[in-house]
C-alpha atoms as a PDB file:
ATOM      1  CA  UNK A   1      -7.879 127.442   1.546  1.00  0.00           C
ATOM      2  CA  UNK A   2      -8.068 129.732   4.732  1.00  0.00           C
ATOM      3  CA  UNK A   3      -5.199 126.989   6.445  1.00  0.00           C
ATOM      4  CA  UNK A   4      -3.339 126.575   3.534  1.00  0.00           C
ATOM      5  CA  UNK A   5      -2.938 130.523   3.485  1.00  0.00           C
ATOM      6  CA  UNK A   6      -2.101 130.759   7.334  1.00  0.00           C
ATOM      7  CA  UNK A   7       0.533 127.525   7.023  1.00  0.00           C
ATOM      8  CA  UNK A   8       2.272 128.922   3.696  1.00  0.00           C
ATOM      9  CA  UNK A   9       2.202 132.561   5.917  1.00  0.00           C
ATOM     10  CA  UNK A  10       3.912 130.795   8.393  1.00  0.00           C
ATOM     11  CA  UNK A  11       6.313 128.747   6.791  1.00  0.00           C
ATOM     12  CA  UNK A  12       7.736 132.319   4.287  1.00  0.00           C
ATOM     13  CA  UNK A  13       8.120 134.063   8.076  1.00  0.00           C
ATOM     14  CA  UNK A  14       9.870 131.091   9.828  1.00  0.00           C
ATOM     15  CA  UNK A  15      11.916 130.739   6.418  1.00  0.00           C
ATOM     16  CA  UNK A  16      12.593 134.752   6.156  1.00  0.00           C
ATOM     17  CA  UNK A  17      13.480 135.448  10.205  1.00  0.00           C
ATOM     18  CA  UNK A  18      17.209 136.770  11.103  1.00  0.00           C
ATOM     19  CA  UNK A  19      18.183 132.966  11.662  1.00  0.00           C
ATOM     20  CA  UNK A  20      15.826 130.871   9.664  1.00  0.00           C
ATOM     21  CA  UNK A  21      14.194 127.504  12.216  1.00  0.00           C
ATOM     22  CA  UNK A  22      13.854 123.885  11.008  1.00  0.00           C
ATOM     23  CA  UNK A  23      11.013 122.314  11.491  1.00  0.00           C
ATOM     24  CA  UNK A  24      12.983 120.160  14.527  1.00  0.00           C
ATOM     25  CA  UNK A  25      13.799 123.061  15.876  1.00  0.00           C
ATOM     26  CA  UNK A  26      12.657 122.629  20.009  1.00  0.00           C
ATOM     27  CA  UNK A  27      10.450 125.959  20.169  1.00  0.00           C
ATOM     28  CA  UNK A  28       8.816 125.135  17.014  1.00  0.00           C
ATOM     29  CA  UNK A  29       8.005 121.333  18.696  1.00  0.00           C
ATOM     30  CA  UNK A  30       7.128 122.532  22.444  1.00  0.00           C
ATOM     31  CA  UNK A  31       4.237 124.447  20.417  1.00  0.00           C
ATOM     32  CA  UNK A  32       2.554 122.197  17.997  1.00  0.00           C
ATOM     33  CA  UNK A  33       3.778 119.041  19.497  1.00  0.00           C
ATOM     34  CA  UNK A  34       5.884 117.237  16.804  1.00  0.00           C
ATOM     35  CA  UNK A  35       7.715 117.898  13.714  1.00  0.00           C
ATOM     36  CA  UNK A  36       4.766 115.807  11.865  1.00  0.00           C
ATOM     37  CA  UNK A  37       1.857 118.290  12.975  1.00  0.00           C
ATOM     38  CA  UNK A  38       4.316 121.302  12.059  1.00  0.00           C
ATOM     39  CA  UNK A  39       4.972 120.688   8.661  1.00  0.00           C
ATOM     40  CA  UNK A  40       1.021 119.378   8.451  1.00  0.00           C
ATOM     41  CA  UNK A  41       0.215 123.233  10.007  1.00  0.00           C
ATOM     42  CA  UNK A  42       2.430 124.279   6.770  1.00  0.00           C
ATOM     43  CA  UNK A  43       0.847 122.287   3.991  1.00  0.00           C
ATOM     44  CA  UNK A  44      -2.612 123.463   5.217  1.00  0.00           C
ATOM     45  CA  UNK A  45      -3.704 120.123   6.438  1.00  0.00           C
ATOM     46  CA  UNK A  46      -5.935 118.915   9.278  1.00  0.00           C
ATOM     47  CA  UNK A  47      -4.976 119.695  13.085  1.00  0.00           C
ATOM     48  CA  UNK A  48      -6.160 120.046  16.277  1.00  0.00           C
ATOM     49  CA  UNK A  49      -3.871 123.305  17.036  1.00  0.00           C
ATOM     50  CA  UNK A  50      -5.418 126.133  18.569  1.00  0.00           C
ATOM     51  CA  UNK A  51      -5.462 129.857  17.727  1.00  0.00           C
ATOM     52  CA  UNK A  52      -2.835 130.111  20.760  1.00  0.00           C
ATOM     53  CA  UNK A  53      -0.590 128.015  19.316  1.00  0.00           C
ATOM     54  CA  UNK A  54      -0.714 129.993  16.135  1.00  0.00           C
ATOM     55  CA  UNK A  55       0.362 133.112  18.115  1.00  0.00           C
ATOM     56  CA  UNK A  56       3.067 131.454  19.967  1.00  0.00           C
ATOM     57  CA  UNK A  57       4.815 130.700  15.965  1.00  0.00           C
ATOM     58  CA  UNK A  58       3.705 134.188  14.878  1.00  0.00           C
ATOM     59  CA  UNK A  59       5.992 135.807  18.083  1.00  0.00           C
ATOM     60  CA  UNK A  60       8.864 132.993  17.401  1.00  0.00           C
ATOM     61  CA  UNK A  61       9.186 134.144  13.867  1.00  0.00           C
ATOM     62  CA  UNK A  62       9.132 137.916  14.052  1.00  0.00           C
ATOM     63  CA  UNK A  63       5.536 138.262  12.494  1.00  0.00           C
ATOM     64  CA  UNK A  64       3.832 142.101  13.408  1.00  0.00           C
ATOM     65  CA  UNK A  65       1.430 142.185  16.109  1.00  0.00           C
ATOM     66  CA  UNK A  66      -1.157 143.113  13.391  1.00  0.00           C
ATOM     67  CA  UNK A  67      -0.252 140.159  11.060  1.00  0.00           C
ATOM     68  CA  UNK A  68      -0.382 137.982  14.321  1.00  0.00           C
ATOM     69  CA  UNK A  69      -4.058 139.260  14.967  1.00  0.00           C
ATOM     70  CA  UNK A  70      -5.226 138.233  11.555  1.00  0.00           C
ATOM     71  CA  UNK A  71      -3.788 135.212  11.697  1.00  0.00           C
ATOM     72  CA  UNK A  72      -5.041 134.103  15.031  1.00  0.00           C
ATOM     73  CA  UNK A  73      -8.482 135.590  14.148  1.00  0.00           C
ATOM     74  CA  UNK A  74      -9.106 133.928  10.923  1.00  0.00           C
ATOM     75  CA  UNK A  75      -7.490 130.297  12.592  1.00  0.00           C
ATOM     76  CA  UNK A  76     -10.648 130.745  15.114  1.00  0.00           C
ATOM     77  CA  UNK A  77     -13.183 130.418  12.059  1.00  0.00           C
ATOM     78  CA  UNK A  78     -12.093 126.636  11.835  1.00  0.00           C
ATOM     79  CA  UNK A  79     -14.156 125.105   9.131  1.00  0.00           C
ATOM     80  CA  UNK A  80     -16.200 128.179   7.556  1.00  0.00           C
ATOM     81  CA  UNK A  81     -16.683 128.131   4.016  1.00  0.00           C
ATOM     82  CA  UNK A  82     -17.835 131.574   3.985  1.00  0.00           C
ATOM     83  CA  UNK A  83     -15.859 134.439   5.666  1.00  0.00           C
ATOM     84  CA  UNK A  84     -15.070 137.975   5.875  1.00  0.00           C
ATOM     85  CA  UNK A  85     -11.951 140.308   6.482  1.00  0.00           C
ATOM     86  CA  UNK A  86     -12.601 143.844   7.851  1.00  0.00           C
ATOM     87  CA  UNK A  87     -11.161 146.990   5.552  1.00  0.00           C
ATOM     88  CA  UNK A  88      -8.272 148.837   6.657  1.00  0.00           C
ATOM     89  CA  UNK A  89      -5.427 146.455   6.096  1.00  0.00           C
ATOM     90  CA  UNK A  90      -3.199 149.113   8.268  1.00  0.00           C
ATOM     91  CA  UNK A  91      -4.704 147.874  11.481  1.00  0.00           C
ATOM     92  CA  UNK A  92      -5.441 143.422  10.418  1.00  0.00           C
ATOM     93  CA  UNK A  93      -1.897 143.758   8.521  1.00  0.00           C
ATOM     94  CA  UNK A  94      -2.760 139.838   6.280  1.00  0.00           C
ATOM     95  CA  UNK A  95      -4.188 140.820   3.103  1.00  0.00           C
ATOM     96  CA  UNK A  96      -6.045 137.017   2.112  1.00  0.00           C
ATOM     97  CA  UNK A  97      -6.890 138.180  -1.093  1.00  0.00           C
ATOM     98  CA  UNK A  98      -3.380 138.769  -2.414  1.00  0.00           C
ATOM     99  CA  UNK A  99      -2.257 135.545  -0.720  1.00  0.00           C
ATOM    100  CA  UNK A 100      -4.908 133.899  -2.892  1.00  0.00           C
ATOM    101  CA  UNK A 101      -4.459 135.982  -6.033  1.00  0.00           C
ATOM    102  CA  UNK A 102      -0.550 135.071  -5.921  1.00  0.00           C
ATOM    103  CA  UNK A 103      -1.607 130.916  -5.813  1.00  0.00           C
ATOM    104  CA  UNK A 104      -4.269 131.060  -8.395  1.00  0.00           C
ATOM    105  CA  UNK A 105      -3.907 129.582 -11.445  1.00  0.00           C
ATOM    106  CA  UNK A 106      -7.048 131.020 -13.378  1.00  0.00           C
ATOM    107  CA  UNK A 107      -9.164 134.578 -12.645  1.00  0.00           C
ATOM    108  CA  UNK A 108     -12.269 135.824 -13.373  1.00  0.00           C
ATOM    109  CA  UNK A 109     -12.898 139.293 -12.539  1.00  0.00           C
ATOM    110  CA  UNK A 110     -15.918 141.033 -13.558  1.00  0.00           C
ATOM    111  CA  UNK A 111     -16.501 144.990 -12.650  1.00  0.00           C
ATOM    112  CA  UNK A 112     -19.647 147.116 -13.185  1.00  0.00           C
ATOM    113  CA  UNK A 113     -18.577 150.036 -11.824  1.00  0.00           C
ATOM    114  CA  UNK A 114     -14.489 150.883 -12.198  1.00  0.00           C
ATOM    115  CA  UNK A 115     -12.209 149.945 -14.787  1.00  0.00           C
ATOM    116  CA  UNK A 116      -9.885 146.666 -12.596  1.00  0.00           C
ATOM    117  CA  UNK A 117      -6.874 148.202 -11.483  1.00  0.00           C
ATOM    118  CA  UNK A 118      -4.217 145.936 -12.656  1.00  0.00           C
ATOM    119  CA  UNK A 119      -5.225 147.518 -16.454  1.00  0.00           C
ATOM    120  CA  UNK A 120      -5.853 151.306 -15.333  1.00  0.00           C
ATOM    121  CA  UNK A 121      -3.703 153.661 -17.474  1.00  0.00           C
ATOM    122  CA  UNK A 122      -1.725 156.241 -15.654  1.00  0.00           C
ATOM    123  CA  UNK A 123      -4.237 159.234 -16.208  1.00  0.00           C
ATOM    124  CA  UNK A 124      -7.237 156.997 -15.539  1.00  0.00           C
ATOM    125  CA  UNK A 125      -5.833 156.373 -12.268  1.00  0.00           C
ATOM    126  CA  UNK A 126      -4.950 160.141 -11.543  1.00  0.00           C
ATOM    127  CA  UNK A 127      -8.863 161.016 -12.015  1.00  0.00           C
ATOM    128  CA  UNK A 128     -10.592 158.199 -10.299  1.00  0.00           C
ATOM    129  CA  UNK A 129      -7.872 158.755  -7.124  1.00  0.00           C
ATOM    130  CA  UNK A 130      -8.276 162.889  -7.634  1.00  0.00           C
ATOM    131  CA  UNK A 131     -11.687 163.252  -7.354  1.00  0.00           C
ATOM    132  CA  UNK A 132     -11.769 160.666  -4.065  1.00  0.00           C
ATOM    133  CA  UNK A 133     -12.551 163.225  -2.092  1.00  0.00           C
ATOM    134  CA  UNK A 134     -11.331 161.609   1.741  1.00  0.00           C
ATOM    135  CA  UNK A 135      -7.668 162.112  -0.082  1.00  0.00           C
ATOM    136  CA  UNK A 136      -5.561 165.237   0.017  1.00  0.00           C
ATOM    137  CA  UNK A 137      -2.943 165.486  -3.149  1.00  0.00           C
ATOM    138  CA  UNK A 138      -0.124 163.803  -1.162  1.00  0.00           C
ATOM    139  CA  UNK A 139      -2.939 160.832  -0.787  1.00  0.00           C
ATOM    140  CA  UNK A 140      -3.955 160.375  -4.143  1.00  0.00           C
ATOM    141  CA  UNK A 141      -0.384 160.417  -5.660  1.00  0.00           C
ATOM    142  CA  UNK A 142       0.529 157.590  -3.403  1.00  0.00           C
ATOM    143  CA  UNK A 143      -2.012 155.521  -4.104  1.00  0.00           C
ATOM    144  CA  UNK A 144      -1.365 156.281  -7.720  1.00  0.00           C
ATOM    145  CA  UNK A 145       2.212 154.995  -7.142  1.00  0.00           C
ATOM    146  CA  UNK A 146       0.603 151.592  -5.128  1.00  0.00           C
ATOM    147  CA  UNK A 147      -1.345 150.890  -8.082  1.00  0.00           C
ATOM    148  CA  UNK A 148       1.477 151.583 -10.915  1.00  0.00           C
ATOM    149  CA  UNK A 149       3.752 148.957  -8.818  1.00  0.00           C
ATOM    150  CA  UNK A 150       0.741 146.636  -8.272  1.00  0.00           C
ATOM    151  CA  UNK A 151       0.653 146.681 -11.785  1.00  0.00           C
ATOM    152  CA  UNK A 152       4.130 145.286 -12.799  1.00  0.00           C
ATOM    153  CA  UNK A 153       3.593 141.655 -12.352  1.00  0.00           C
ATOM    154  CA  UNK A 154       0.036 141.200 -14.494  1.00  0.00           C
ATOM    155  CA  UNK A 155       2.368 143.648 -16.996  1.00  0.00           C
ATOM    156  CA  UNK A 156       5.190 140.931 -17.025  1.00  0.00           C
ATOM    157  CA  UNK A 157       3.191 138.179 -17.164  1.00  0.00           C
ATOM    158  CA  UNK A 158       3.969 136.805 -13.931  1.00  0.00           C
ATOM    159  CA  UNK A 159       0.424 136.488 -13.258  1.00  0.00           C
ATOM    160  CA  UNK A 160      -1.959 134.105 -13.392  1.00  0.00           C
ATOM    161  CA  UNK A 161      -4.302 133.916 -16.453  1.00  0.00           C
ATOM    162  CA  UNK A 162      -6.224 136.449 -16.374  1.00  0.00           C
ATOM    163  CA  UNK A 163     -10.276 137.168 -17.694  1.00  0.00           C
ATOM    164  CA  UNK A 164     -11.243 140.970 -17.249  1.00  0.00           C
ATOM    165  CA  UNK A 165     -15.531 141.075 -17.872  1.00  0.00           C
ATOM    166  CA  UNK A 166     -16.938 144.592 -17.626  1.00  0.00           C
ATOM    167  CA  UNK A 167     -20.363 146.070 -17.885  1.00  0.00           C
ATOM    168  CA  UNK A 168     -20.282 148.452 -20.563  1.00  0.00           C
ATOM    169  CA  UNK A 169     -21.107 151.282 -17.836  1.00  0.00           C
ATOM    170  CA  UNK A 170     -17.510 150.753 -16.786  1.00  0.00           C
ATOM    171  CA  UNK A 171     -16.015 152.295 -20.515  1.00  0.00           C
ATOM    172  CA  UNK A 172     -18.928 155.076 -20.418  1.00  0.00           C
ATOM    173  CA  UNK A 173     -17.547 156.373 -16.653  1.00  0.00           C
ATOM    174  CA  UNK A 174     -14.842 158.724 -17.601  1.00  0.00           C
ATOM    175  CA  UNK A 175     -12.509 156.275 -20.003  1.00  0.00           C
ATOM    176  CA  UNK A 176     -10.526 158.307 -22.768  1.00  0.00           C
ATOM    177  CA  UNK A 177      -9.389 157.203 -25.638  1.00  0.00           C
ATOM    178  CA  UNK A 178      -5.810 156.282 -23.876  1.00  0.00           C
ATOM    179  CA  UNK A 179      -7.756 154.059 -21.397  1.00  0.00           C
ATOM    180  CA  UNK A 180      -9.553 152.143 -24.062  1.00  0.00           C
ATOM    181  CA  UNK A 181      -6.178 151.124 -25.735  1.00  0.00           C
ATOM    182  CA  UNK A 182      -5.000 150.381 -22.579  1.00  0.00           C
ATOM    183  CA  UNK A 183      -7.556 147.577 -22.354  1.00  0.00           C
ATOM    184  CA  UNK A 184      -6.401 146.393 -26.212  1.00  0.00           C
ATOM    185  CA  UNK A 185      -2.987 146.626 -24.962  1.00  0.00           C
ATOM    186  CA  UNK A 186      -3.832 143.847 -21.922  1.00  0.00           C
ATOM    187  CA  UNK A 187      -6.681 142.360 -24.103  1.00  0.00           C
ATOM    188  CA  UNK A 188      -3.393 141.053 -26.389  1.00  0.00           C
ATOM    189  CA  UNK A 189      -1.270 139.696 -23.644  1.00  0.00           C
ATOM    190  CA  UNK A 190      -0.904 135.909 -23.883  1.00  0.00           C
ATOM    191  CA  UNK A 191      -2.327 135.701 -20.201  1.00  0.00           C
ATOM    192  CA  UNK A 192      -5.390 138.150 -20.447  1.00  0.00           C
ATOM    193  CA  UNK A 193      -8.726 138.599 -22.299  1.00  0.00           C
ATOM    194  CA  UNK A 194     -11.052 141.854 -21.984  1.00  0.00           C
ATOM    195  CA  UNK A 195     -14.304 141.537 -22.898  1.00  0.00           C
ATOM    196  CA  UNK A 196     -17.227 143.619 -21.674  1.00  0.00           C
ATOM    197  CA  UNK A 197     -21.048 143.058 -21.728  1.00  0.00           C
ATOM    198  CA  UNK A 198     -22.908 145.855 -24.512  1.00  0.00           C
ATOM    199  CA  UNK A 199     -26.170 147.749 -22.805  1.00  0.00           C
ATOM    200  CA  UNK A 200     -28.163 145.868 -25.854  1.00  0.00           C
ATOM    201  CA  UNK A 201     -28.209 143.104 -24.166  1.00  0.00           C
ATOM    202  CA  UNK A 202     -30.053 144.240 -20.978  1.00  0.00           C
ATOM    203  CA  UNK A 203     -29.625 144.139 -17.216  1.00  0.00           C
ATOM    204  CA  UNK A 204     -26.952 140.483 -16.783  1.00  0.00           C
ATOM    205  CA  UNK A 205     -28.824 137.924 -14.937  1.00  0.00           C
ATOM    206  CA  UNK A 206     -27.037 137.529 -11.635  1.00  0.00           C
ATOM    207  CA  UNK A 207     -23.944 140.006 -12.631  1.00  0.00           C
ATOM    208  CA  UNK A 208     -25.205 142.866 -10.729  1.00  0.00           C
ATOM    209  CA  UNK A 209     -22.771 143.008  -8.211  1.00  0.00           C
ATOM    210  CA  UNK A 210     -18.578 143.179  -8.811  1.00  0.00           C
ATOM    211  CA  UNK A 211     -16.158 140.061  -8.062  1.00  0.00           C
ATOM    212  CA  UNK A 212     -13.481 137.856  -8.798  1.00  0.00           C
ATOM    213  CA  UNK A 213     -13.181 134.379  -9.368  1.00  0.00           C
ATOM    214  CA  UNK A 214     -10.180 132.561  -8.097  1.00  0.00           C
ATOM    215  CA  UNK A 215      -9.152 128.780  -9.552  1.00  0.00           C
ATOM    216  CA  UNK A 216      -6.229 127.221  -8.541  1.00  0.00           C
ATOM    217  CA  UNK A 217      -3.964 124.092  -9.580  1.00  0.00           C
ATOM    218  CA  UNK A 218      -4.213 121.737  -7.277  1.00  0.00           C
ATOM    219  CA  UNK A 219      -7.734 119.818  -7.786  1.00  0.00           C
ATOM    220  CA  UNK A 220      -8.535 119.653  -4.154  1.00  0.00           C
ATOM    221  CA  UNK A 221      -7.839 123.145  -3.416  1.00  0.00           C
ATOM    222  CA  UNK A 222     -11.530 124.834  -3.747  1.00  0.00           C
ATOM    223  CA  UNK A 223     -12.681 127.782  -6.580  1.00  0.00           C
ATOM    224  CA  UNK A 224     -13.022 130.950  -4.494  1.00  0.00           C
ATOM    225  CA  UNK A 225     -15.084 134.111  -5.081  1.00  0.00           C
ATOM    226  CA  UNK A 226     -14.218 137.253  -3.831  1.00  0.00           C
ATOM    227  CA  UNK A 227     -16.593 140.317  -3.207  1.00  0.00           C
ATOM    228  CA  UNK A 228     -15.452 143.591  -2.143  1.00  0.00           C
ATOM    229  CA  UNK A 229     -18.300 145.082   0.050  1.00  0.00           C
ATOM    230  CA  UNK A 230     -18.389 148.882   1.256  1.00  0.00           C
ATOM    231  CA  UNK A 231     -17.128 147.952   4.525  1.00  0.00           C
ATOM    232  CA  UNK A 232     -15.268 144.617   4.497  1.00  0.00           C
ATOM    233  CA  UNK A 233     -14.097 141.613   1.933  1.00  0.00           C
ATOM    234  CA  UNK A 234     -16.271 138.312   1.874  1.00  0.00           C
ATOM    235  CA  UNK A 235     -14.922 135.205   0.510  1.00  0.00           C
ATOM    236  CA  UNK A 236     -16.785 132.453  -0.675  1.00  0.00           C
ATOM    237  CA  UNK A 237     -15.756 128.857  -0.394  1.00  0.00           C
ATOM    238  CA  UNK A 238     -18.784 126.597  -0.381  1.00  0.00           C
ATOM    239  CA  UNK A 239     -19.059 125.131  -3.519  1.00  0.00           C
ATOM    240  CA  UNK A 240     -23.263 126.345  -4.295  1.00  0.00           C
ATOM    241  CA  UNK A 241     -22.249 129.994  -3.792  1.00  0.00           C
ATOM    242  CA  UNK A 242     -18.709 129.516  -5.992  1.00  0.00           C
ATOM    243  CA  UNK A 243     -21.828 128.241  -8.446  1.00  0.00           C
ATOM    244  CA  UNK A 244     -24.071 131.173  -8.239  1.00  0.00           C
ATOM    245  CA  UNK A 245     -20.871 133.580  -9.583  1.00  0.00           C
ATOM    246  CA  UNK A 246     -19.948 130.953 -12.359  1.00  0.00           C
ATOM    247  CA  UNK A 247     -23.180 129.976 -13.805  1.00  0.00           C
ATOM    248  CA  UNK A 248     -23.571 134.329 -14.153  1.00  0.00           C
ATOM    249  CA  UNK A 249     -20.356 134.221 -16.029  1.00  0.00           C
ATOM    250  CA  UNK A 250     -21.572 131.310 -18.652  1.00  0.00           C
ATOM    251  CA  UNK A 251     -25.279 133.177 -19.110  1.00  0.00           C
ATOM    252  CA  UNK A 252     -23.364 136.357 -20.086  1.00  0.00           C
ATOM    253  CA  UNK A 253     -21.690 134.746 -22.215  1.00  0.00           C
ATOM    254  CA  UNK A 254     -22.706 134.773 -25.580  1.00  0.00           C
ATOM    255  CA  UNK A 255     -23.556 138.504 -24.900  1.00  0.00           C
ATOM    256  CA  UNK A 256     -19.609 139.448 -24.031  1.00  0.00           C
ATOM    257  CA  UNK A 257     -18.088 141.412 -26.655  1.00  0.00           C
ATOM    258  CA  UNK A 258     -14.287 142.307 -27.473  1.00  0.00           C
ATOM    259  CA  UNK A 259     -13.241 145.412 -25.858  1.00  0.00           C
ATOM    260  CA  UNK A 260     -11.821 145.532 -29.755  1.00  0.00           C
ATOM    261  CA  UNK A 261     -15.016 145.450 -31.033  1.00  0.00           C
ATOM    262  CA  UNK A 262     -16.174 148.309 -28.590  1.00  0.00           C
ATOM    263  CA  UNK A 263     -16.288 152.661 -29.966  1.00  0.00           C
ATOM    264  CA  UNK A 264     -16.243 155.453 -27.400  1.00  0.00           C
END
């Protein structure tokens, strides 16, 4: 999935540039070395190009210097079914996990901590970004503002299909009664259920830890799970760790409740 992200990457910027390049165009062949191999680079399939090579396309098509980093530094992992993006998307510009996110078909996101953001009411947002205490005002409004716009296409329903699970700490940390109808609100979207896990039913086996489950429609493209650590975002590829995330979903549940069912 890591290829198919850099090729489809490459193909929007060569696409998007001032004066948009065929794939016969000469630069485009002097770098990969046919026409073939370039539209094979684009698809995501096999080759034997080098992280070079993926520089040389990122400079012919406009693509930032900290896009082009990225890039070049996740090409280098070659076959790694397990991998890792730094934080601070200001300096390593490609954010994988919206790449991925936008191609899915299916997601399964469970949080024991914060309410997801994508379903977040206005005020909700306003507390958990005003009481971050590394932002000034001017900070917190604009990530407020982010978030509201990140919101618009799960709102639209130009999404994928979307499961929200949730430890029932999540609705006792600060949730209102606005928040809580919030979750109804997506909870009755045609692409979204909200369910969340009841303290009766004890610690979740394996479901300590937040993250997201990706599935997408073509069958040999592989489930991915995403974790966001303190520090950095792992993604998980290999098909025994995509297990260890989905077999914690199915033991949980029979436990899951309806955020309908659930009272502050």
């Amino acid at each position: 999935m890591r290829r198919k992200l850099i090729g489809r990457k490459l193909k929007v910027a060569r696409l998007a540039a001032t004066k948009p390049l065929p794939l016969r165009h000469p630069d485009i062949v002097d770098a990969v070395g046919s026409t073939r191999t370039a539209q094979r680079l684009e698809d995501g399939e096999a080759t034997l190009l080098t992280y070079p090579v993926i520089g040389t396309l990122c400079d012919l098509y406009g693509i930032s210097a900290e896009e082009k980093f990225e890039l070049q530094r996740l090409w280098r992992l070659g076959g790694a079914t397990t991998w890792t993006q730094p934080r601070g998307r200001s300096v390593f510009g490609f954010d994988a996990f919206r790449e991925l996110q936008s191609h899915a078909s299916v997601v399964h996101q469970y949080e024991s901590t914060f309410v997801p953001g994508q379903i977040q009411s206005e005020s909700h947002m306003r507390m958990l970004f005003g009481s971050n205490p590394t932002l000034s005002a001017a900070e917190a409004e604009e990530e407020v503002q982010i978030r509201l716009r990140g919101q618009q296409s799960f709102w639209e329903g130009t999404h994928p299909n979307h499961h929200f699970l949730m430890s029932e700490a999540v609705l006792r940390f600060g949730c209102d009664a606005e928040q809580i109808n919030r979750l109804i609100e997506a909870d009755s979207l045609d692409h979204a259920t909200v369910r969340y896990l009841p303290f009766a039913g004890g610690p979740p086996h394996h479901m300590h830890l937040p993250f997201i489950l990706l599935s997408f429609p073509a069958e040999n493209d592989p489930d991915i799970v995403f974790v966001e650590a303190q520090n950095g975002y792992l993604y998980f590829e290999e098909a025994e760790s995509v297990e260890y995330y989905s077999s914690g979903l199915e033991s949980v549940a029979d436990q899951a409740r309806s955020i309908k069912e659930f009272k502050l």
